[in-house]
Protein backbone atom coordinates (compact mmCIF):
# COMPACT_ATOMS: atom_id res chain seq x y z
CA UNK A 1 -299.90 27.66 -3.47
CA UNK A 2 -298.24 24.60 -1.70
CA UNK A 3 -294.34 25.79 -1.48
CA UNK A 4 -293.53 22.67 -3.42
CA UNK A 5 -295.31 23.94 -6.27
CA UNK A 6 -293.41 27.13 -6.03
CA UNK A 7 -291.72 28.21 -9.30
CA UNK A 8 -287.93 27.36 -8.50
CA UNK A 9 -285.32 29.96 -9.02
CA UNK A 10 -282.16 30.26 -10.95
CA UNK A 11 -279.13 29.95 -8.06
CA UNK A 12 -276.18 32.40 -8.33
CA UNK A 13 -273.19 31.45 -7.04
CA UNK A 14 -272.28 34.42 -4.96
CA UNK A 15 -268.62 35.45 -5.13
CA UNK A 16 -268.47 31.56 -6.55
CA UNK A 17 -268.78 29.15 -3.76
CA UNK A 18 -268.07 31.66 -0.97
CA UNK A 19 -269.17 29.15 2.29
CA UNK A 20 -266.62 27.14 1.61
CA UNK A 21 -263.80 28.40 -0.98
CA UNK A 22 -262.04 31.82 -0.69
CA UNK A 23 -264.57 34.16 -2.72
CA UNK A 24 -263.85 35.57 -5.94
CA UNK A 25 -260.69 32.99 -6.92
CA UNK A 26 -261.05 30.45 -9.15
CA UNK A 27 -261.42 27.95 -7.25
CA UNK A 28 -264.93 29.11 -6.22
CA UNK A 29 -265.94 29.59 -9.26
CA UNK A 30 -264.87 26.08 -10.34
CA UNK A 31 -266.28 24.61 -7.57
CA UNK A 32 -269.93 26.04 -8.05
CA UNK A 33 -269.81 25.07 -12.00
CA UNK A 34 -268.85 21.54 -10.85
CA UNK A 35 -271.90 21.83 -8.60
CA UNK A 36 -274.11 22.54 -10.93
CA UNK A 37 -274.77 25.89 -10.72
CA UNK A 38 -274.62 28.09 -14.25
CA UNK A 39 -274.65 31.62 -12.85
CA UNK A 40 -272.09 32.77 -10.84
CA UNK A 41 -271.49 36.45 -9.57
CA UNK A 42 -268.05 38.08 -9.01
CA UNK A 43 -266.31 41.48 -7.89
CA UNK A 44 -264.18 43.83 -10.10
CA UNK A 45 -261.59 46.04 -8.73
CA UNK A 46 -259.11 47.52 -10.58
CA UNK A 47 -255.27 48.21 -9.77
CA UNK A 48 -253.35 50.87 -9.73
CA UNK A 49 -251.70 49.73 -13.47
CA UNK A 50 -256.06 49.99 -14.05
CA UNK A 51 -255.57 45.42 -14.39
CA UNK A 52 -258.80 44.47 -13.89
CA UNK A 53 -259.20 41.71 -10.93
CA UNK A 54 -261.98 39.44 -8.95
CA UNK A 55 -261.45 41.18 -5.65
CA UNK A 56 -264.40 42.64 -3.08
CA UNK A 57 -262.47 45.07 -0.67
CA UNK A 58 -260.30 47.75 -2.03
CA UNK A 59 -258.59 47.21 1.31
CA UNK A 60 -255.92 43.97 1.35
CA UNK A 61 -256.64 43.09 4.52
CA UNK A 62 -259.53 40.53 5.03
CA UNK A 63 -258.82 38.23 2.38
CA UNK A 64 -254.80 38.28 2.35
CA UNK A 65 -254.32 39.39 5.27
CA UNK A 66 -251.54 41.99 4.18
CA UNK A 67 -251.88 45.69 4.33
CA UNK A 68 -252.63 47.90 1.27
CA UNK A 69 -255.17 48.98 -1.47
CA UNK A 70 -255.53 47.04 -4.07
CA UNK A 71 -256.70 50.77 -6.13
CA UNK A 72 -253.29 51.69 -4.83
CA UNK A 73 -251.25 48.77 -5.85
CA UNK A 74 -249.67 47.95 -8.95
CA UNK A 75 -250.44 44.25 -10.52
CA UNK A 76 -246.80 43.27 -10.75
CA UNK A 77 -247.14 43.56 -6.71
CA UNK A 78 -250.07 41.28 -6.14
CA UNK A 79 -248.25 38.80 -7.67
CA UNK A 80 -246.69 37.26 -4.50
CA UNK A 81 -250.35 37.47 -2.40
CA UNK A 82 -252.52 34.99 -1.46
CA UNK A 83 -256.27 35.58 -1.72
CA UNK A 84 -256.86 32.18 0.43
CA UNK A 85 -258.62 33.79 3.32
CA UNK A 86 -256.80 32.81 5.87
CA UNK A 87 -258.99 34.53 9.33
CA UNK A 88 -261.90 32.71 7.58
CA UNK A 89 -260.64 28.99 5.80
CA UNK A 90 -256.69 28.72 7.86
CA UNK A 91 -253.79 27.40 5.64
CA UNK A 92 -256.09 25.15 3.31
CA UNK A 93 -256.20 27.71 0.34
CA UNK A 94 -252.73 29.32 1.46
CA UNK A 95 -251.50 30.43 -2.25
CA UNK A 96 -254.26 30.87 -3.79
CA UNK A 97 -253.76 33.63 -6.32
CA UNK A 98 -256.02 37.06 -6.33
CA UNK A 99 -257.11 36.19 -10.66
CA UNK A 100 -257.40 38.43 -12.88
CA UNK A 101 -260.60 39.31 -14.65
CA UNK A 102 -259.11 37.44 -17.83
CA UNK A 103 -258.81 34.30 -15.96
CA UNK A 104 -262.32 33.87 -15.35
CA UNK A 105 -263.53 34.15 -19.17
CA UNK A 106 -261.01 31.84 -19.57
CA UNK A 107 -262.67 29.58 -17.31
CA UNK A 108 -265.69 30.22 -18.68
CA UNK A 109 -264.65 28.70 -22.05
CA UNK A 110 -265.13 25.39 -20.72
CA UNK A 111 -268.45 25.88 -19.36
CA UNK A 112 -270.53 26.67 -22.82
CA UNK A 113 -273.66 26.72 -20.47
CA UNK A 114 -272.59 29.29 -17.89
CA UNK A 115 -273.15 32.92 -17.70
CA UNK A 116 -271.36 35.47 -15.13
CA UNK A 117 -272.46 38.53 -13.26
CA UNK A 118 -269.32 40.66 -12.85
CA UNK A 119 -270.12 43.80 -11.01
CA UNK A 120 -267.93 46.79 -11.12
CA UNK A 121 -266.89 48.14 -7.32
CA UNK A 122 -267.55 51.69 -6.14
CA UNK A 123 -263.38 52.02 -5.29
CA UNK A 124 -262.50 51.61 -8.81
CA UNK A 125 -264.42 53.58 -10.26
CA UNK A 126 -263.93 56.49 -8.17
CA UNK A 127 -259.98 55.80 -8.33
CA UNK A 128 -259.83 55.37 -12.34
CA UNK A 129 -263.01 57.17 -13.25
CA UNK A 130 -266.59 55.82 -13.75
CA UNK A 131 -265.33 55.89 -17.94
CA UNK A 132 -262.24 54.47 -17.78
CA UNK A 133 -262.79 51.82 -15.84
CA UNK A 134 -266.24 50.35 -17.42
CA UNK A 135 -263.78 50.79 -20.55
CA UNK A 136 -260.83 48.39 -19.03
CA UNK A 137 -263.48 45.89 -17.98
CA UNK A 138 -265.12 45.40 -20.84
CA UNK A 139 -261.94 45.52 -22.52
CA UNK A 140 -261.19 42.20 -20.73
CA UNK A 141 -265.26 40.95 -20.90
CA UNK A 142 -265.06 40.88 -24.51
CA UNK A 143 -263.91 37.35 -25.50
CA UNK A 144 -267.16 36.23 -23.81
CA UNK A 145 -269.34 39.54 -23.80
CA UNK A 146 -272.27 37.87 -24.81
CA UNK A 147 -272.33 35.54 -21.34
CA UNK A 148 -271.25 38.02 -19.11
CA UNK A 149 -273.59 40.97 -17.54
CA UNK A 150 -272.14 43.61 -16.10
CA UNK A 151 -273.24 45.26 -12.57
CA UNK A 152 -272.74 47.83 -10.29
CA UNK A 153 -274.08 50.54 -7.61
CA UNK A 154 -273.23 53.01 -9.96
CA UNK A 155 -275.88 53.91 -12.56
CA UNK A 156 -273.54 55.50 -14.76
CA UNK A 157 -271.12 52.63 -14.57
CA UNK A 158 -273.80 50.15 -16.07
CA UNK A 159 -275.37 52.88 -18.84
CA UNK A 160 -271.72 53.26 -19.72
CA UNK A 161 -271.23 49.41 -20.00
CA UNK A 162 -274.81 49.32 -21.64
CA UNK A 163 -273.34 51.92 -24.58
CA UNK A 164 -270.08 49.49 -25.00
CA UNK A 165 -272.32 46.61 -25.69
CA UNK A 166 -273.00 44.55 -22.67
CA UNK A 167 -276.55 43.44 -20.88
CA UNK A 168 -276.43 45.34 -17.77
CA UNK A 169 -278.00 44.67 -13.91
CA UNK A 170 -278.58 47.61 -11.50
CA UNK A 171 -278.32 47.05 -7.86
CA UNK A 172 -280.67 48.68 -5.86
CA UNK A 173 -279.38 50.61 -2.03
CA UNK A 174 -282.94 51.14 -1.16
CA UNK A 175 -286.68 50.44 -1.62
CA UNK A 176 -287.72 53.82 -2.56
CA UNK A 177 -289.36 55.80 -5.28
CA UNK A 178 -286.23 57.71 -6.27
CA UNK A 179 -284.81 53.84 -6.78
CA UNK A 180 -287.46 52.84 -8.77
CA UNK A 181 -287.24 56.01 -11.27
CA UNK A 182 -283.87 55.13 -12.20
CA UNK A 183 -284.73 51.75 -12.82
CA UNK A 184 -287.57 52.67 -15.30
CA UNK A 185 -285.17 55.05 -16.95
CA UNK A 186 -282.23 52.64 -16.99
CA UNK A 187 -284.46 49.31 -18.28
CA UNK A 188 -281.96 46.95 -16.85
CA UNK A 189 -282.24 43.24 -17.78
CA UNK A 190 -281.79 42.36 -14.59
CA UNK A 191 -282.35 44.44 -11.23
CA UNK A 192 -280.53 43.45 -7.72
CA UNK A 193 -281.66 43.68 -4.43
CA UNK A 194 -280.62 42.56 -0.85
CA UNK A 195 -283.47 40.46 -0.07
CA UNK A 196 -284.15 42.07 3.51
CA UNK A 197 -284.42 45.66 1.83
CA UNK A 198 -287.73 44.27 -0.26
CA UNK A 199 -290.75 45.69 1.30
CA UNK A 200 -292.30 42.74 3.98
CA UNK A 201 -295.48 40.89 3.16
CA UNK A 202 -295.91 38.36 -0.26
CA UNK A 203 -296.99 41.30 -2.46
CA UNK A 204 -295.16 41.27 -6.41
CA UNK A 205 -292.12 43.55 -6.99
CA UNK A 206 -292.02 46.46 -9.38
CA UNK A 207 -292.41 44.65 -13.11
CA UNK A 208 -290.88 45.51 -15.64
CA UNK A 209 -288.11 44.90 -18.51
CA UNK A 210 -286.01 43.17 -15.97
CA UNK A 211 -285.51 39.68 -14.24
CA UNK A 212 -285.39 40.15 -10.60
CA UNK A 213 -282.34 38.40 -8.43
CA UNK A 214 -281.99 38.22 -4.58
CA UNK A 215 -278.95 38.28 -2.49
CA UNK A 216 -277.91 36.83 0.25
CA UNK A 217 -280.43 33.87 0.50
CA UNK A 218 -279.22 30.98 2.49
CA UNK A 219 -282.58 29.48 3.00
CA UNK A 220 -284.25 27.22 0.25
CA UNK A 221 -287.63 28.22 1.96
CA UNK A 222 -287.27 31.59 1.38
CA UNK A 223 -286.22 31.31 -1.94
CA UNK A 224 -289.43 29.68 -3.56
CA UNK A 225 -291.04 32.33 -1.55
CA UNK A 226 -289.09 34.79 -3.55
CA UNK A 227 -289.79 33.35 -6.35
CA UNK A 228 -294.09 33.48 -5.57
CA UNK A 229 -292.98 37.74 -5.73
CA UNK A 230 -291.24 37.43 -9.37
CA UNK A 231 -287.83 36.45 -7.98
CA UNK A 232 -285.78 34.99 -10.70
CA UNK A 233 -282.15 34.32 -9.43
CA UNK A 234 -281.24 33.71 -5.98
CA UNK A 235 -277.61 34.49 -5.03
CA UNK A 236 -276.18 32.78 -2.36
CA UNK A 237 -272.46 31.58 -0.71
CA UNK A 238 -274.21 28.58 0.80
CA UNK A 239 -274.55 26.46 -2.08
CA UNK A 240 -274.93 23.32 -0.01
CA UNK A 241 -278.69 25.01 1.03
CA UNK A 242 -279.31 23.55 -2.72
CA UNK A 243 -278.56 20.71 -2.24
CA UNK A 244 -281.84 19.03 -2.15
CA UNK A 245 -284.92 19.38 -4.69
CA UNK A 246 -286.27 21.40 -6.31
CA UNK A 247 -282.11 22.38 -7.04
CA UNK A 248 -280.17 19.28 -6.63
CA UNK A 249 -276.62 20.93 -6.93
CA UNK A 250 -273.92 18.24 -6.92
CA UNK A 251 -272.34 19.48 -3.36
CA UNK A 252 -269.42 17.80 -2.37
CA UNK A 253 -267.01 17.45 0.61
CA UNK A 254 -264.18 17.01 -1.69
CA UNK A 255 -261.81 20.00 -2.60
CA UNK A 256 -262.38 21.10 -6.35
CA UNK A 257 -258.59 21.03 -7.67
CA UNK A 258 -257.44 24.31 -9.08
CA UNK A 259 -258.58 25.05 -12.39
């Protein structure tokens, strides 16, 4: 099959539009809708109050640049931190606000068309407890439950979510048999993987009840050869690798304003 006849692939915006915002603000997110782009992907922690937030690390450091935990901290202390990235993007994002999970299904409400994967982190739910914190998520998904799809690591965090009424997607640590029994038993609608952990060669992944999406694909190239294997959704920071056809996102050089 000539690659330009390659069935094209959904893009998720990974952490929003992580190459060139600071991940997981709004901003990023905003940015990839206005690109074009109707999935985007974000991370969940929760605080020490159990405030559910779009934050990667538990620790403070690489996105603030302050000391802490965000597990540890309480929300009413975040208030005065800036999530801008400032080892990665400098002073242009300086103020930026860490959001909370609210914030983005706000968002959300102006984008009829979009859908969001929000995955759960490992930190929080060993801080809170797998239960009580796939309870305080979906406490804050469900304004816009039906357009969100909650992920995670964790097998019990997603069954959990699954039993509260959400579509669920499993990420996968390895390709191994073990893996792929949990999968069957879970049934996930949509199954995760880190695109360099798939087995090499062109041959199809495992089928079943799920769409399959691929993470971290910068390379348009690679993605419609993804897609030839039964890759749905490509997840990727580097929107601008989208730019051209088959995708055609709307990439700009001009700063998305705060939503």
């Amino acid at each position: 099959m000539a690659e330009r006849d390659a069935p094209t692939p959904a893009i998720v915006a990974h952490r929003g539009y992580a190459g060139r915002y600071p991940e997981n603000t709004l901003p990023a997110i905003a940015a990839a809708l206005h690109a074009g782009v109707r999935y985007v992907e974000v991370d969940v922690q929760l605080t020490a109050d159990g405030v559910p937030v779009l934050f990667h690390d538990d620790a403070l450091r690489r996105t603030t640049g302050r000391p802490g935990r965000i597990t540890r901290t309480a929300w009413a202390d975040l208030g005065g931190l800036s999530a801008g990235e400032p080892a990665r993007l400098g002073d242009r994002f300086r103020g930026t606000p860490i959001p909370r999970l609210a914030e983005l299904v706000e968002l959300l409400r102006d984008w009829p068309g979009a859908q969001a994967f929000v995955e759960i982190k490992q930190e929080s739910l060993d801080a809170m407890g797998t239960s009580a914190a796939v309870q305080r998520m979906m406490q804050a998904l469900q304004p816009l439950l039906a357009r969100c799809v909650v992920i995670s690591f964790d097998a019990d965090a997603v069954a959990g979510a699954r039993r509260l009424g959400a579509r669920i997607g499993w990420v996968l640590t390895a390709w191994t048999q073990a893996q792929r029994t949990v999968a069957d038993a879970l049934a996930p609608e949509y199954l995760f993987c880190n695109h360099r952990k798939l087995p090499s060669g062109d041959g199809p992944l495992w089928p079943g009840p799920w769409q399959w999406a691929c993470y971290e694909v910068t390379d348009a190239a690679l993605a419609l050869r993804l897609a030839r294997r039964g890759v749905h959704l490509i997840e990727s920071m580097r929107l601008e690798a989208y730019a051209g056809p088959p995708w055609s996102l709307a990439i700009s050089d001009e700063r998305v304003r705060d939503p």
